[in-house]
Each structure stands twice: as structure tokens, then as C-alpha cells.
N, C-alpha and C. Protein backbone atom coordinates (compact mmCIF):
# COMPACT_ATOMS: atom_id res chain seq x y z
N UNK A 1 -2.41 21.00 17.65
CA UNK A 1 -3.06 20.84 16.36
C UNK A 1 -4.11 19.74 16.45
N UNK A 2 -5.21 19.65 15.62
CA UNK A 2 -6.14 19.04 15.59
C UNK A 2 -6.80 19.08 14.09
N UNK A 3 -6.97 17.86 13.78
CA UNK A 3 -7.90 17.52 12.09
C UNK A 3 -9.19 17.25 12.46
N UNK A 4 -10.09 18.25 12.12
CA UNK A 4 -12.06 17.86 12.37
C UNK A 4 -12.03 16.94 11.45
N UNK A 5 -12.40 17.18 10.41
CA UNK A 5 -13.47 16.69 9.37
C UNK A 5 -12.66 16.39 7.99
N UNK A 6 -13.68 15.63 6.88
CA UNK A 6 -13.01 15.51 5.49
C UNK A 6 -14.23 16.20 4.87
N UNK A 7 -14.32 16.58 3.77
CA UNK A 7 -15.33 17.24 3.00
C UNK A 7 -14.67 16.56 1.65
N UNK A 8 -14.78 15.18 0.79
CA UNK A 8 -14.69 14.86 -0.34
C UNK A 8 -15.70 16.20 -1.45
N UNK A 9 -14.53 16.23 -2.63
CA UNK A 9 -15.63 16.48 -3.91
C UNK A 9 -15.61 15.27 -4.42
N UNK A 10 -16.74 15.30 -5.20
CA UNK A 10 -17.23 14.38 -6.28
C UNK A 10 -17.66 15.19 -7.50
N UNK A 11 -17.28 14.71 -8.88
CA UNK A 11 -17.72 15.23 -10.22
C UNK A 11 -18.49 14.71 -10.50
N UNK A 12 -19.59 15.85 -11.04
CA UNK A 12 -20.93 15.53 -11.21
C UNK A 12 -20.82 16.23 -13.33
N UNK A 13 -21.34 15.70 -13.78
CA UNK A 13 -21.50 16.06 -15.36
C UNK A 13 -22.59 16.89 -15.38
N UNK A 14 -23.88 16.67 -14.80
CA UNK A 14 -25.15 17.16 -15.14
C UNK A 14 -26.13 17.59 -13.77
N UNK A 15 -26.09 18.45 -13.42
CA UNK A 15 -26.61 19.21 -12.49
C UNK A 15 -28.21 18.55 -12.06
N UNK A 16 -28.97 17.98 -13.24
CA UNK A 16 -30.18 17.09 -12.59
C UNK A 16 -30.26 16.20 -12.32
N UNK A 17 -29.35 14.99 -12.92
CA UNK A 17 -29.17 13.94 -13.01
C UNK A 17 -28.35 13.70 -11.12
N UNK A 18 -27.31 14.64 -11.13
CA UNK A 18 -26.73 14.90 -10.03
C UNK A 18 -27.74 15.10 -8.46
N UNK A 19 -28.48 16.09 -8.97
CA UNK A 19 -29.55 16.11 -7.79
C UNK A 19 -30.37 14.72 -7.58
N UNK A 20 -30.79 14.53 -9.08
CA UNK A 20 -32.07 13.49 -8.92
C UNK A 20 -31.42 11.73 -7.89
N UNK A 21 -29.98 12.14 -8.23
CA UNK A 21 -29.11 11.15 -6.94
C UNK A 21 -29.14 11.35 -5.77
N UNK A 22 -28.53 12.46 -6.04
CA UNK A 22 -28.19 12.17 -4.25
C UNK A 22 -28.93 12.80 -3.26
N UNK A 23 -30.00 13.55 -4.01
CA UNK A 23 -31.39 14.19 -2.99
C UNK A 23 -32.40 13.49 -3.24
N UNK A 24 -32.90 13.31 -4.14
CA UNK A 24 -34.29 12.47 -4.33
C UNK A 24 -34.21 11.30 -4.18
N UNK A 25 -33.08 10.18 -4.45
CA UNK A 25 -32.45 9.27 -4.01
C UNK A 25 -31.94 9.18 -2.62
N UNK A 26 -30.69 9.10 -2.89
CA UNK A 26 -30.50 8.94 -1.24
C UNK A 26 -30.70 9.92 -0.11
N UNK A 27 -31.34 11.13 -0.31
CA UNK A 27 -31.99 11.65 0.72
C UNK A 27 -30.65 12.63 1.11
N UNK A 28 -29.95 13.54 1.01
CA UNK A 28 -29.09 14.35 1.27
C UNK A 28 -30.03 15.67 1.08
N UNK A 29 -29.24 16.99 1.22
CA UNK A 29 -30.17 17.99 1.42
C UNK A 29 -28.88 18.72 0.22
N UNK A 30 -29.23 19.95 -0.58
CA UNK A 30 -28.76 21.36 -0.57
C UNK A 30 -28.61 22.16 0.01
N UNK A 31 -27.25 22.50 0.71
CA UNK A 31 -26.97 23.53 1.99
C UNK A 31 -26.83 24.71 0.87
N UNK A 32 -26.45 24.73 -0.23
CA UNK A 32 -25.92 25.91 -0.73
C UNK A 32 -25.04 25.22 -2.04
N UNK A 33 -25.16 26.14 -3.13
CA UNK A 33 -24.88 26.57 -4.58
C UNK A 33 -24.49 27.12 -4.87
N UNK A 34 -23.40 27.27 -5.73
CA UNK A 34 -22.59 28.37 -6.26
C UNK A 34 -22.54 28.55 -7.64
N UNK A 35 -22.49 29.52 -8.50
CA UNK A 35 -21.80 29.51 -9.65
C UNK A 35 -20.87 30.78 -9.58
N UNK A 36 -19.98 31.28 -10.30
CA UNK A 36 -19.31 32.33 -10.43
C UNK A 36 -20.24 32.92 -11.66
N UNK A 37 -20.74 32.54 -12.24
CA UNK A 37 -22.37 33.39 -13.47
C UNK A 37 -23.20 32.46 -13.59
N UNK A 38 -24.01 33.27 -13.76
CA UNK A 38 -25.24 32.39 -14.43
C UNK A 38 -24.89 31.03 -15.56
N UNK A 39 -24.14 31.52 -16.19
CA UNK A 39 -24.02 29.97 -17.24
C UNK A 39 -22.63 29.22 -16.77
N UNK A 40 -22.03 29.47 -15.48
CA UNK A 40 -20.65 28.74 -15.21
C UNK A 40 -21.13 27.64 -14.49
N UNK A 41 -20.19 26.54 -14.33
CA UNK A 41 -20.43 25.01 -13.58
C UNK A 41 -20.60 25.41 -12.13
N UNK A 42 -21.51 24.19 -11.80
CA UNK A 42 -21.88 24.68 -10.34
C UNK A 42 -21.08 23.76 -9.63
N UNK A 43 -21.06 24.41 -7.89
CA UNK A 43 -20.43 23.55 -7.13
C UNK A 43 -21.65 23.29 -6.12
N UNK A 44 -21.70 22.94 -5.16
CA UNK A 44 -22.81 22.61 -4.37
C UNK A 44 -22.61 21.65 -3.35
N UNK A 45 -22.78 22.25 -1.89
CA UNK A 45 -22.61 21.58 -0.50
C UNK A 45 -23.97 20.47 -0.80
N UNK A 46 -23.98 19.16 -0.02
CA UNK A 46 -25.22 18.12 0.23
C UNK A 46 -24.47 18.07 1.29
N UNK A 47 -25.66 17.73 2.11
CA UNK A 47 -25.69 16.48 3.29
C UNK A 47 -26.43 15.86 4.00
N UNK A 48 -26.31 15.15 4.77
CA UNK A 48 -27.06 14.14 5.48
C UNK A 48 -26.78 14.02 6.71
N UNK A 49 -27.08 13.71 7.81
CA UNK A 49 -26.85 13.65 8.93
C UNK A 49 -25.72 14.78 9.26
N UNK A 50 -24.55 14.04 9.89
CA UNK A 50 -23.38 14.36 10.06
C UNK A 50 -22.01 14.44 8.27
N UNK A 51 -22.78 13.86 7.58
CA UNK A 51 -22.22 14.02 6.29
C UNK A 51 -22.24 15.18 5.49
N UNK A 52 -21.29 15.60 4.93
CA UNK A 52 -21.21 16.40 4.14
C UNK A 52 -20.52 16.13 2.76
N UNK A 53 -20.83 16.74 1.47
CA UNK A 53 -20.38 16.48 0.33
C UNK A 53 -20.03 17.53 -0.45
N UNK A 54 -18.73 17.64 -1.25
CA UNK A 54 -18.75 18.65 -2.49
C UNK A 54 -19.24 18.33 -3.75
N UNK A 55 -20.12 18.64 -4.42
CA UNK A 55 -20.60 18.08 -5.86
C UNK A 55 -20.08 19.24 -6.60
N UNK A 56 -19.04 18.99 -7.30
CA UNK A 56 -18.92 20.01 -8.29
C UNK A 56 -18.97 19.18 -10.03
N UNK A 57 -18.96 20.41 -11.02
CA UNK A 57 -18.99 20.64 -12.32
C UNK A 57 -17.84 21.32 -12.86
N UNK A 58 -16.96 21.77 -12.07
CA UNK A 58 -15.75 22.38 -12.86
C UNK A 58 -14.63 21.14 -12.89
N UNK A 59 -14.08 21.26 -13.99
CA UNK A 59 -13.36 20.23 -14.83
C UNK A 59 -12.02 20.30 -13.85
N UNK A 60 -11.23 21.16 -13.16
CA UNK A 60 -10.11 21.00 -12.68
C UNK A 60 -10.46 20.08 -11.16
N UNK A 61 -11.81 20.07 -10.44
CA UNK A 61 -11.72 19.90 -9.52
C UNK A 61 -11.35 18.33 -8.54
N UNK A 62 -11.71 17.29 -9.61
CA UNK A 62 -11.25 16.50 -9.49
C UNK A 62 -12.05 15.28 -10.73
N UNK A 63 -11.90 14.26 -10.91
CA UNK A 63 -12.19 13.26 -12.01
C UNK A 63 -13.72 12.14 -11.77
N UNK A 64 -14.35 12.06 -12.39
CA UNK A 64 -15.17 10.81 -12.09
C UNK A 64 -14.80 9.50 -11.69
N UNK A 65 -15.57 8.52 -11.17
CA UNK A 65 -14.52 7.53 -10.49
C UNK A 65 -14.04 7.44 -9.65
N UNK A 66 -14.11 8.71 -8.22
CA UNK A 66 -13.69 8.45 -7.13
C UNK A 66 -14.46 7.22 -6.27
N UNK A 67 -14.45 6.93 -5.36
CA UNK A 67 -14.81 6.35 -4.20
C UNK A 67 -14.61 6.74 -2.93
N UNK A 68 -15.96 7.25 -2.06
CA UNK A 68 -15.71 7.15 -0.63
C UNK A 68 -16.69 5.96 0.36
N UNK A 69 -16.04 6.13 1.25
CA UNK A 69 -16.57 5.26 2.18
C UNK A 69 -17.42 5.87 3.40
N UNK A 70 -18.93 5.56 3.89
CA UNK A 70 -19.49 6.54 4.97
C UNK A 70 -19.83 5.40 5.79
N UNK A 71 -19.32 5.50 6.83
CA UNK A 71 -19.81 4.35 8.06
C UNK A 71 -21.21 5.17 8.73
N UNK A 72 -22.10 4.21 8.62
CA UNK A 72 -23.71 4.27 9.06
C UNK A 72 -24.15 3.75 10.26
N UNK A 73 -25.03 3.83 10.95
CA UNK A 73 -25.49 3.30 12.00
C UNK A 73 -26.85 2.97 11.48
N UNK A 74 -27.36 1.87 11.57
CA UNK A 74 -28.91 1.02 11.06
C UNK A 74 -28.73 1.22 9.08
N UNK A 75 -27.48 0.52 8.95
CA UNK A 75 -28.06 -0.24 7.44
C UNK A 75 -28.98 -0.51 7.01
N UNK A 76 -29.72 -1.47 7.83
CA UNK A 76 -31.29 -1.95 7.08
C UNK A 76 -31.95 -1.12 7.21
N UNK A 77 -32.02 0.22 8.05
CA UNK A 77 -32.85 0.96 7.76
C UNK A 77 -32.54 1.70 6.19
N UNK A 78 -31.14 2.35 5.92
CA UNK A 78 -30.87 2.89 5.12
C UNK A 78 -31.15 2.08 3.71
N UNK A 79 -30.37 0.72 4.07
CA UNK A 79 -31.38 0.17 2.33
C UNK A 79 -32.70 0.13 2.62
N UNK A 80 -33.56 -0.34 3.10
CA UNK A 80 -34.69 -0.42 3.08
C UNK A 80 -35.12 1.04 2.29
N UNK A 81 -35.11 2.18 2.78
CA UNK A 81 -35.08 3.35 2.27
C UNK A 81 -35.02 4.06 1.24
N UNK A 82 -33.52 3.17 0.61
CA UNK A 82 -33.35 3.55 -0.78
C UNK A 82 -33.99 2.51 -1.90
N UNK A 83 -34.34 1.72 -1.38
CA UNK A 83 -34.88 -0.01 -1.80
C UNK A 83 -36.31 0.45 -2.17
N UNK A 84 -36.89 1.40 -1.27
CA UNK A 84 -38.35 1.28 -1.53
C UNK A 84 -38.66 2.80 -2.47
N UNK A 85 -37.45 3.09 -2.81
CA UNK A 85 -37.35 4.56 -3.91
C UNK A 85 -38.09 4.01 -5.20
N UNK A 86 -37.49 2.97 -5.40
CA UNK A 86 -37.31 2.25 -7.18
C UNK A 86 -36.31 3.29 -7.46
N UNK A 87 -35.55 3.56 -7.34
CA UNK A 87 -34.36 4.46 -8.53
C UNK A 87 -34.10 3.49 -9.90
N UNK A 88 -34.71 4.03 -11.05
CA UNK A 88 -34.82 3.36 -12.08
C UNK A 88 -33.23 3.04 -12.56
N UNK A 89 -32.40 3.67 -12.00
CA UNK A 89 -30.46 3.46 -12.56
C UNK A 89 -30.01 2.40 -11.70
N UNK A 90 -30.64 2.22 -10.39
CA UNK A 90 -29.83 1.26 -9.24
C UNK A 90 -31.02 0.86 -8.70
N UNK A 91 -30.33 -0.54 -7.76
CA UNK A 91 -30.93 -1.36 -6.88
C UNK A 91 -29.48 -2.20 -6.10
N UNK A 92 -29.37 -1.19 -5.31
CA UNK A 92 -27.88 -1.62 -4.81
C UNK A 92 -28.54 -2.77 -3.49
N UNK A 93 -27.67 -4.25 -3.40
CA UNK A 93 -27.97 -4.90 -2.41
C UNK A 93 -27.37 -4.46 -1.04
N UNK A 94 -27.52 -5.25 -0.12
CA UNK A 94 -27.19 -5.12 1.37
C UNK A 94 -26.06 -6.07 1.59
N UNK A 95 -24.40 -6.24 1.66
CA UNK A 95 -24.25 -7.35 1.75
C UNK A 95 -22.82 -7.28 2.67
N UNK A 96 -22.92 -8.65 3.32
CA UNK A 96 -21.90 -9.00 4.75
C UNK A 96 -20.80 -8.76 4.02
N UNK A 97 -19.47 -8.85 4.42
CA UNK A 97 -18.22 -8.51 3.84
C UNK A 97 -17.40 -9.57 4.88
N UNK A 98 -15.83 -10.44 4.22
CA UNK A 98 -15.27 -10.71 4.49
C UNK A 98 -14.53 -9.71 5.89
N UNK A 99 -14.41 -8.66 5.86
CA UNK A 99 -13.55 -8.17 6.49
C UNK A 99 -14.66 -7.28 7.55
N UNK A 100 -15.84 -7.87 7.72
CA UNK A 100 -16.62 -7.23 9.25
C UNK A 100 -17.33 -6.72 9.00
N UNK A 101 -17.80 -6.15 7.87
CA UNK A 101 -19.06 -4.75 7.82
C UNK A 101 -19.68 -5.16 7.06
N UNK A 102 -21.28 -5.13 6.85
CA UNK A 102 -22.30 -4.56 6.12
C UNK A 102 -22.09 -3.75 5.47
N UNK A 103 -22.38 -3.92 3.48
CA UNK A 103 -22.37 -2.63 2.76
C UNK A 103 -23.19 -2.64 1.76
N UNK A 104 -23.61 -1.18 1.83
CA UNK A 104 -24.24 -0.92 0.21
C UNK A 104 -23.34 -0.29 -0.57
N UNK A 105 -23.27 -0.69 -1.74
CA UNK A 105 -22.50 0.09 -2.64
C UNK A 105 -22.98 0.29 -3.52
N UNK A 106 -22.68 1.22 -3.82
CA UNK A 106 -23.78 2.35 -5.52
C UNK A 106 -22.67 3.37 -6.19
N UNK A 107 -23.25 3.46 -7.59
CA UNK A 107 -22.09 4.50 -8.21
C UNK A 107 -23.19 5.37 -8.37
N UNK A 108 -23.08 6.30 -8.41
CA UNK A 108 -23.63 7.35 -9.27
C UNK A 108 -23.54 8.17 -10.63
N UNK A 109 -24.33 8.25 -10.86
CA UNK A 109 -24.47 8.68 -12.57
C UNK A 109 -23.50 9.01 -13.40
N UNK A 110 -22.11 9.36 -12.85
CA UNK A 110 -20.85 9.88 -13.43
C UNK A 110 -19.44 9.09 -12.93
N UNK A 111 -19.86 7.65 -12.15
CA UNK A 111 -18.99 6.98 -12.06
C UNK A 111 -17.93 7.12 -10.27
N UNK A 112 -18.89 7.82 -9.98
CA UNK A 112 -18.38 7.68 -8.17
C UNK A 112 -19.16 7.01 -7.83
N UNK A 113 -18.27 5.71 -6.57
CA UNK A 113 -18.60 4.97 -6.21
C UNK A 113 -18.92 5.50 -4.68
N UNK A 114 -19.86 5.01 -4.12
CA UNK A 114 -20.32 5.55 -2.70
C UNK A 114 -20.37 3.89 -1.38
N UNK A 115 -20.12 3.93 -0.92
CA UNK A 115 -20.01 2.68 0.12
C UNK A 115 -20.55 3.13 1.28
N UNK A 116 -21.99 2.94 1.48
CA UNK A 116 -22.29 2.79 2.73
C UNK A 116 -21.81 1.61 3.80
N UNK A 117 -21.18 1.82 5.19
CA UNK A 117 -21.19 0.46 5.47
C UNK A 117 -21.40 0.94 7.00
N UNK A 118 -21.41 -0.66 7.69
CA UNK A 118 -22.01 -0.80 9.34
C UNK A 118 -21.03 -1.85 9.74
N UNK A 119 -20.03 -1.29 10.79
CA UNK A 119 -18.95 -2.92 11.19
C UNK A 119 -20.01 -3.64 11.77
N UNK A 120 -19.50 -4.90 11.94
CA UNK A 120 -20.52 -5.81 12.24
C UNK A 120 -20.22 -6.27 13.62
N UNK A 121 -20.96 -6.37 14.72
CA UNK A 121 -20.12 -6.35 16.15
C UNK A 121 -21.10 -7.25 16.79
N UNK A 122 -20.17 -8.25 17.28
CA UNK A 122 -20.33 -9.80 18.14
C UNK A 122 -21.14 -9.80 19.05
């Protein structure tokens, strides 16, 4: 037996507000969209590099308020990046951590928290 990967969902309320995060913002892509009709909640693959995300709109799938954590390679590149967006909702800093890593941390529009971070190595 063997475990690949995690694929978190995150609840999203509003389908533009949702995009205007985590694609026009932090730069993730749309692999693919779903609805079961035209007027039902969407779900929707993002990603980024090696990252992948569930953004859904259906109410059972899980709550606002989660938190994950994505370990990065070149932080300062990544804030710099999102730093020079202006995202009029955030301006998340860059900052050392007691316990070894570099992080950005940002919520997004519906109350998930996202933690970029980089261990910090001697």
C-alpha cells in the first residue's frame, strides 16, 4: 500500500470573488468545473505547480474556516508576486517563525486560511 497525494476542499460562497482569489491573485489555474445544472453550486479543480485544490459551493462539502498549509520553495519570490498584485482585500506579510519557517498567511474571502511557508535551513 501506498498514500500519493491530499487534495483539500475549501468553501467558497461566491464563484467570482472565489476566482478573483485564487487565480487572479495568487496565480492558480482552472483545471476543470462542474455543476450538476446550470443553476447548481459549482465545484472546481485549481492549481499551481505541484498543488492542487477543491473549491467547492455545495453546503455539505465542508465549512469555511479551514486551514491548510503548502510548503514553497523561493518565498520571496512568491510574496513579492502577490505583493506587487495590490489585492485590494489583503497584503499578507513575509514573516520568520519561532519554529523554523518563513510564512505568508492569507484568508480568503470566506474565511480559509492558506499558509504558505519555506523551512528555514542553516
Amino acid at each position: 500500500m501506498q498514500l500519493n497525494t491530499i487534495v483539500p476542499i475549501l468553501r467558497m460562497l461566491d464563484e467570482n470573488k472565489a476566482k478573483e482569489f485564487y487565480i487572479d491573485f495568487l496565480g492558480f489555474q482552472v483545471d476543470w468545473e462542474h455543476r450538476f445544472e446550470a443553476d447548481f453550486p459549482l465545484y472546481m479543480q485549481v492549481s499551481r505547480g505541484n498543488i492542487v485544490l477543491h473549491i467547492s459551493e455545495h453546503y455539505g462539502d465542508c465549512l469555511p474556516g479551514g486551514a491548510i498549509r503548502i510548503q514553497v520553495e523561493g518565498i520571496e519570490e512568491l510574496h513579492k508576486e502577490i505583493s506587487d498584485k495590490k489585492y485590494k482585500y489583503a497584503r499578507p506579510g513575509l514573516e520568520s517563525m519561532p519554529w523554523g519557517s518563513r510564512e505568508i498567511s492569507i484568508t480568503d474571502p470566506f474565511g480559509n486560511r492558506i499558509i504558505f511557508y519555506e523551512p528555514i535551513t542553516e
